[in-house]
Every structure is written in structure tokens, then in C-alpha cells.
C-alpha atoms as a PDB file:
ATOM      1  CA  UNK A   1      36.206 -64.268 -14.053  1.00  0.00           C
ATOM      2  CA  UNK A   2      32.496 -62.564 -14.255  1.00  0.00           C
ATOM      3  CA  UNK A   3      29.511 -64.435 -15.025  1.00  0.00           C
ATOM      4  CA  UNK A   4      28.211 -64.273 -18.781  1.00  0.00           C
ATOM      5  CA  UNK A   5      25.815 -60.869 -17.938  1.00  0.00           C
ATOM      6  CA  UNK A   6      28.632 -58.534 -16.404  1.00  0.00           C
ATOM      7  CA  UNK A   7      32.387 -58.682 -17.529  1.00  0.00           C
ATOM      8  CA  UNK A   8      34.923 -57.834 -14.450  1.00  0.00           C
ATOM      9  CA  UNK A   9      36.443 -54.315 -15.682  1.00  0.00           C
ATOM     10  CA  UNK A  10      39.363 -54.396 -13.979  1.00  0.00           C
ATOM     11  CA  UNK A  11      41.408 -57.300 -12.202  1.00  0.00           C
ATOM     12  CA  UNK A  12      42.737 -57.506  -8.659  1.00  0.00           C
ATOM     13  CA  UNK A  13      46.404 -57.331 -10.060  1.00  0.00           C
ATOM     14  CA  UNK A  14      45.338 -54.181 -11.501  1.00  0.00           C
ATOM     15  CA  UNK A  15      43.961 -52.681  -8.479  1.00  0.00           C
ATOM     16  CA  UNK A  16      46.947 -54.000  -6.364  1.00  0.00           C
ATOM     17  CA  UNK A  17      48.761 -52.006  -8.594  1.00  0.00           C
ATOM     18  CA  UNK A  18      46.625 -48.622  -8.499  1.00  0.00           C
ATOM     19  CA  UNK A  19      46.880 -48.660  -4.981  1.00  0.00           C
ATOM     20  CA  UNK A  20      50.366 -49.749  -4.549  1.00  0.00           C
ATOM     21  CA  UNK A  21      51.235 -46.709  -7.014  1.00  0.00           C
ATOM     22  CA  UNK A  22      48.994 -44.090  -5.163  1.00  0.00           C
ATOM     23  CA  UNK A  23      50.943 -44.900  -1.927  1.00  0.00           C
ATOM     24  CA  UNK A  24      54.416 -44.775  -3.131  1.00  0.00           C
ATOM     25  CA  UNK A  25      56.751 -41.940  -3.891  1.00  0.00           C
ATOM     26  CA  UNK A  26      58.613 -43.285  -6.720  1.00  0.00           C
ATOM     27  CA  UNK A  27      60.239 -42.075 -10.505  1.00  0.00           C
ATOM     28  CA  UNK A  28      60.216 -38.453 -11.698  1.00  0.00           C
ATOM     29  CA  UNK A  29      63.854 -38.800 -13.318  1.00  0.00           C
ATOM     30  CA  UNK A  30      66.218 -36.603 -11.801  1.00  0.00           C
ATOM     31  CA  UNK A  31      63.644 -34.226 -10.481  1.00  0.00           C
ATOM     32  CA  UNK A  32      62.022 -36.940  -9.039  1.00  0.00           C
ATOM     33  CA  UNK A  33      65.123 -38.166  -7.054  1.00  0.00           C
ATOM     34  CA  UNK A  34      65.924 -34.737  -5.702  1.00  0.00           C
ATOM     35  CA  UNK A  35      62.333 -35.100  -4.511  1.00  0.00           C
ATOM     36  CA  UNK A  36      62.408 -38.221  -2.662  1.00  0.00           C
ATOM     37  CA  UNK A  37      65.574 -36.636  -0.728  1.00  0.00           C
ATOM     38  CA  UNK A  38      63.672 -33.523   0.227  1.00  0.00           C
ATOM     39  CA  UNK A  39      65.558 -31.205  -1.456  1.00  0.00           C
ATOM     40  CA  UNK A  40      67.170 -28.762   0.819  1.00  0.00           C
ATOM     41  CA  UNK A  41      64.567 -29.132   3.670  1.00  0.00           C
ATOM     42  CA  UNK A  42      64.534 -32.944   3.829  1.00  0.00           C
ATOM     43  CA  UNK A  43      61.744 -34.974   4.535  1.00  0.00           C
ATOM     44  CA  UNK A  44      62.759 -35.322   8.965  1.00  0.00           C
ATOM     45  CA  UNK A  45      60.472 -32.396  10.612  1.00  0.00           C
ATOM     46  CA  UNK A  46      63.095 -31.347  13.350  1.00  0.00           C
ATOM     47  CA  UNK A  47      66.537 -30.407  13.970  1.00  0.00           C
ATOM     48  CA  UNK A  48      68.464 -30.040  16.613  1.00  0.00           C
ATOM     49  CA  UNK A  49      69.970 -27.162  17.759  1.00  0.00           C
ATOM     50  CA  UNK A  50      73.318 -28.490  18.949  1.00  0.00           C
ATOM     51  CA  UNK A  51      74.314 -31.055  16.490  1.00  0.00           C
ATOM     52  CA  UNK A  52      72.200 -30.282  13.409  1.00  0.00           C
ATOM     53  CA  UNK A  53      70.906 -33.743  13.239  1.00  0.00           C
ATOM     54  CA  UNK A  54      67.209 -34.321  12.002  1.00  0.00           C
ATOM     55  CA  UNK A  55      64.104 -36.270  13.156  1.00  0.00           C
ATOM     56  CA  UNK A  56      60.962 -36.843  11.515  1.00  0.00           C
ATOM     57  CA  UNK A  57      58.833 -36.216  14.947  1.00  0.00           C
ATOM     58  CA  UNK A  58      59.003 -34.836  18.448  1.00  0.00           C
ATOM     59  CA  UNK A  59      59.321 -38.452  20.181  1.00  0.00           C
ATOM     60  CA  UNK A  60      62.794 -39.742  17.768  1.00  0.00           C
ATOM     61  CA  UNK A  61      63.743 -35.544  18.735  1.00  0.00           C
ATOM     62  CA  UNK A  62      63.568 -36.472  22.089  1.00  0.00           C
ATOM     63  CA  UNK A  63      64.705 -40.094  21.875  1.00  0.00           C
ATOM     64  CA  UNK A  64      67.995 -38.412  20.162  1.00  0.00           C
ATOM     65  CA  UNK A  65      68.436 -35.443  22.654  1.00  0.00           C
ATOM     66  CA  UNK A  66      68.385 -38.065  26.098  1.00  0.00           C
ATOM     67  CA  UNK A  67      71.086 -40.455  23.988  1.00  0.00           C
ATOM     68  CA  UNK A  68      73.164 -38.264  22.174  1.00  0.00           C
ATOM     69  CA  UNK A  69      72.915 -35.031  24.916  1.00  0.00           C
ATOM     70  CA  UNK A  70      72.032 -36.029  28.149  1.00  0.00           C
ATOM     71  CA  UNK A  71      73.402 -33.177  29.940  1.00  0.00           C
ATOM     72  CA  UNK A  72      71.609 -30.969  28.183  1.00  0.00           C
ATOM     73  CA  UNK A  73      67.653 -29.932  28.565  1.00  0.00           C
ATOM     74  CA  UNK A  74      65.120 -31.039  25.822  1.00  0.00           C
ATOM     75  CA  UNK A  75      62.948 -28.446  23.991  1.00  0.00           C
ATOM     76  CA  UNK A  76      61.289 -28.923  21.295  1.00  0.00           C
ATOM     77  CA  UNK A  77      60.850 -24.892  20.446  1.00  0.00           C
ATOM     78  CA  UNK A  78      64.805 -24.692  20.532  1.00  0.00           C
ATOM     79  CA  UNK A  79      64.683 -27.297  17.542  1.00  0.00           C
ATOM     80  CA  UNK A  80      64.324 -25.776  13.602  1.00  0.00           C
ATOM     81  CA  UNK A  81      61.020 -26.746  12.061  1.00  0.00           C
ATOM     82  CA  UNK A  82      62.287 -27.665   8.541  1.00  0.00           C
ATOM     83  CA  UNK A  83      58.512 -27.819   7.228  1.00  0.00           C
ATOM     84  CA  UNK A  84      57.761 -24.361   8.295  1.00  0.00           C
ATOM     85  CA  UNK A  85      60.908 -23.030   6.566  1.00  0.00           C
ATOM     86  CA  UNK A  86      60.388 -25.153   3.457  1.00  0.00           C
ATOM     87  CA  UNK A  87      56.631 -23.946   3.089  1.00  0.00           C
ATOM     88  CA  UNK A  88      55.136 -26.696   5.028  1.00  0.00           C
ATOM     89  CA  UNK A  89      55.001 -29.342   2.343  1.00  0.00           C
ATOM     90  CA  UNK A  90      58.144 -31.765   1.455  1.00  0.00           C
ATOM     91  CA  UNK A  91      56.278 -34.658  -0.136  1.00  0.00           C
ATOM     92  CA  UNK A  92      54.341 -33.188  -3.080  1.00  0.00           C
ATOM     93  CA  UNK A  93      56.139 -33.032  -6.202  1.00  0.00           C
ATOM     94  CA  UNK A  94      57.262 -34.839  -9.386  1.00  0.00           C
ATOM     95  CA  UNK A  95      58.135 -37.901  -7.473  1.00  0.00           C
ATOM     96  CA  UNK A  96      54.597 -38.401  -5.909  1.00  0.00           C
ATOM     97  CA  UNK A  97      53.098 -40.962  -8.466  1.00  0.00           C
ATOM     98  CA  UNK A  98      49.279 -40.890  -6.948  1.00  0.00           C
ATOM     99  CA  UNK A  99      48.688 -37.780  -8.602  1.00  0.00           C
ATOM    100  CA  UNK A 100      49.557 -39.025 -12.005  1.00  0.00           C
ATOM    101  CA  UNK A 101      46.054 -39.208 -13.898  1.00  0.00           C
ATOM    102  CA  UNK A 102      45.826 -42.463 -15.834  1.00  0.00           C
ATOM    103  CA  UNK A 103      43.846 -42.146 -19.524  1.00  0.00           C
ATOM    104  CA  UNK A 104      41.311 -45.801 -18.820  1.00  0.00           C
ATOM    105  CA  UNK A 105      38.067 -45.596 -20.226  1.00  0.00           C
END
């Protein structure tokens, strides 16, 4: 609680709460859930071009070629870059909730 002078105008639960909501991807309904998935790019960066399976960066890509293909060479410009063919950006959208402007005065 404040002293007598200058009320507190917002608590820490409150704030916990702005910030946990600004860093999660959550609701949107329907929309929302299609969101979270990726829609038809998915949220994993790279694919691989022999099995189709996908990996959010060039490190699990390679992790996943010398397990899964070890007779095979790793490059990274062989795998699809699903950002670049879904228009770079697969986590903006209904889902996001940190864009969602509250109405506090």
C-alpha cells in the first residue's frame, strides 16, 4: 500500500499480469488457434529436403540431418525457408495478445 500523499495506481498482480499477457500467444477463438499452429507455414523456420520434417533453427536442422540422415551431406540452402514463403512473419496475428490495447485510465 502507498503512503497517505500518493495512492499506488496499479498493483504488482496487475503488472504480473500485463506482462505475462504481452509475452504470450494465447485466445483469438478459432482464428486464434489456427494461429498458434502457424497456419500452413508453421511456426519451425526449416525443412528438410528429404523427409519434410521441420526445425525452428539451423542448429535442431543440423542436429536432425546427422541423426536422422547421416549418410547424407548437410546444407542448410537445400532446406525450404518456410518464413520466406509465408511472407516472413508467422507469429503476428489474432492470437498475439500484446497487441490488444487495454481501455485504463
Amino acid at each position: 500500500m502507498g503512503g497517505k500523499a500518493k495512492p499506488t495506481k496499479h498493483t504488482a498482480k496487475e503488472l504480473a499480469q500485463k506482462e505475462k499477457n504481452a509475452l504470450s500467444n494465447k485466445g483469438g477463438g478459432s482464428a486464434g488457434l489456427k494461429d498458434r499452429a502457424g497456419g500452413s507455414a508453421g511456426h519451425s523456420k526449416y525443412k528438410c529436403n528429404i523427409c519434410m520434417q521441420a526445425a525452428p533453427d539451423p542448429k535442431s536442422m543440423q542436429m536432425h540431418f546427422e541423426s536422422k540422415h547421416p549418410k547424407e551431406e548437410f546444407s542448410l540452402e537445400k532446406c525450404s525457408d518456410l518464413h520466406a514463403a509465408a511472407g516472413g512473419v508467422t507469429t503476428a496475428g489474432v492470437a498475439v495478445r500484446g497487441g490488444i490495447k487495454k481501455h485504463h485510465n
